[in-house]
Protein backbone atom coordinates (compact mmCIF):
# COMPACT_ATOMS: atom_id res chain seq x y z
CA UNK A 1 -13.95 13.39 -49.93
CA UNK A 2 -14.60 17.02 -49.47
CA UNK A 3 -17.61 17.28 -52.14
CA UNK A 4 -19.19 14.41 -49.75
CA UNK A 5 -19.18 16.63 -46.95
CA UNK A 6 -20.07 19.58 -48.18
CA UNK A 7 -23.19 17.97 -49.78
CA UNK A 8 -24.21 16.10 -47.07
CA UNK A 9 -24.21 19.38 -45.12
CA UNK A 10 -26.43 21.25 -48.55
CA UNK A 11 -29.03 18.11 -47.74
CA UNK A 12 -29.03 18.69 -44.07
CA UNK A 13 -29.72 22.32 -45.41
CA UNK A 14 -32.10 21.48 -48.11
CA UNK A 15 -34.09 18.93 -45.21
CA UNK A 16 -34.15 21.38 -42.48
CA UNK A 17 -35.41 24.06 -45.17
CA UNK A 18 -38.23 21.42 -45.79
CA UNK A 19 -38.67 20.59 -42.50
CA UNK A 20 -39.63 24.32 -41.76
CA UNK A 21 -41.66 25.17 -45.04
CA UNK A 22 -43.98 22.20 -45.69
CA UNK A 23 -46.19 20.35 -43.42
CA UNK A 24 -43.83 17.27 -43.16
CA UNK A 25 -44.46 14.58 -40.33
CA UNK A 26 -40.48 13.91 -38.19
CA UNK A 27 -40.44 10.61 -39.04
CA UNK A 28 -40.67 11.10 -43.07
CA UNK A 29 -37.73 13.33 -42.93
CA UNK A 30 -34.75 10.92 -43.27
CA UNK A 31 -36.70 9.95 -46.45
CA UNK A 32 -36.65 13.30 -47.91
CA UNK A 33 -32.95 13.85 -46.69
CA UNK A 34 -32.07 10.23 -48.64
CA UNK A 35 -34.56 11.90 -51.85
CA UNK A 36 -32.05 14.85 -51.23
CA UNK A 37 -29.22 12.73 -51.89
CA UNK A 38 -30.05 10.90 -54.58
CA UNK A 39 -31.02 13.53 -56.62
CA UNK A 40 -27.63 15.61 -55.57
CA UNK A 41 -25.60 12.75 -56.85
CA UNK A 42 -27.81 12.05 -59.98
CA UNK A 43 -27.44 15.96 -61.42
CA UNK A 44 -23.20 16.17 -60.38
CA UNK A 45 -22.86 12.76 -61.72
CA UNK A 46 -25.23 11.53 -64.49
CA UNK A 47 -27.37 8.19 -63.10
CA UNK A 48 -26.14 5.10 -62.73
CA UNK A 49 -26.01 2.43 -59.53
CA UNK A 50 -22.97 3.96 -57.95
CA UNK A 51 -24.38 7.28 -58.07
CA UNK A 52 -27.79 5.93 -56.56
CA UNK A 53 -25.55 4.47 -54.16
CA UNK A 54 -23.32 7.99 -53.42
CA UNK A 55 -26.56 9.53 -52.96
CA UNK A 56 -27.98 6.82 -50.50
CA UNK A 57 -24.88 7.32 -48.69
CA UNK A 58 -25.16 11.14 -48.83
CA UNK A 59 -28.32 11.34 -47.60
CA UNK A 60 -27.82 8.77 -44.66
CA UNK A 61 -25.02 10.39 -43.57
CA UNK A 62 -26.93 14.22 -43.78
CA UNK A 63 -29.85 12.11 -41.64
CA UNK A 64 -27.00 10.80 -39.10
CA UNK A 65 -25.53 13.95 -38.38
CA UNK A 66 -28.68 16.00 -37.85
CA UNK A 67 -29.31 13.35 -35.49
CA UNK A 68 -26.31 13.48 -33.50
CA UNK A 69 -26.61 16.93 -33.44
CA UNK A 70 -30.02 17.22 -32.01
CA UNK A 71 -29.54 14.39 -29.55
CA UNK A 72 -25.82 16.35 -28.29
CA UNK A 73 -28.02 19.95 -27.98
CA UNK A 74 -30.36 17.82 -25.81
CA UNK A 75 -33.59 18.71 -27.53
């Protein structure tokens, strides 16, 4: 359960990193954060449907909890 955490906080890294480097429209980047995922899962794990499915999760969860974040700081 730990190595979920700790990568969806690398994708909230890796997205925010993005977010600030390339010319990326706001509402394309819970795509790039569930791209993140996917391909975080796929190289730990090897691909198959559950680790498609890890890294959906991954990357929904990284996309969540920048959310919450931002909408607690009140920006």
């Amino acid at each position: 359960m730990d190595k979920f955490f700790l990568d969806a906080a690398f994708v909230i890294a890796l997205t925010e990193l993005v977010k600030r480097t390339a010319n990326v429209p706001t509402r394309f980047l819970p795509l790039v954060s569930i791209s993140f995922g996917i391909i975080l899962a796929g190289l730990g794990f090897g691909w198959n449907s559950a680790v498609i499915l890890e890294g959906l999760t991954i990357g929904l969860v990284a996309s969540g909890l920048f959310s919450a974040g931002k909408a607690s700081i009140g920006k």
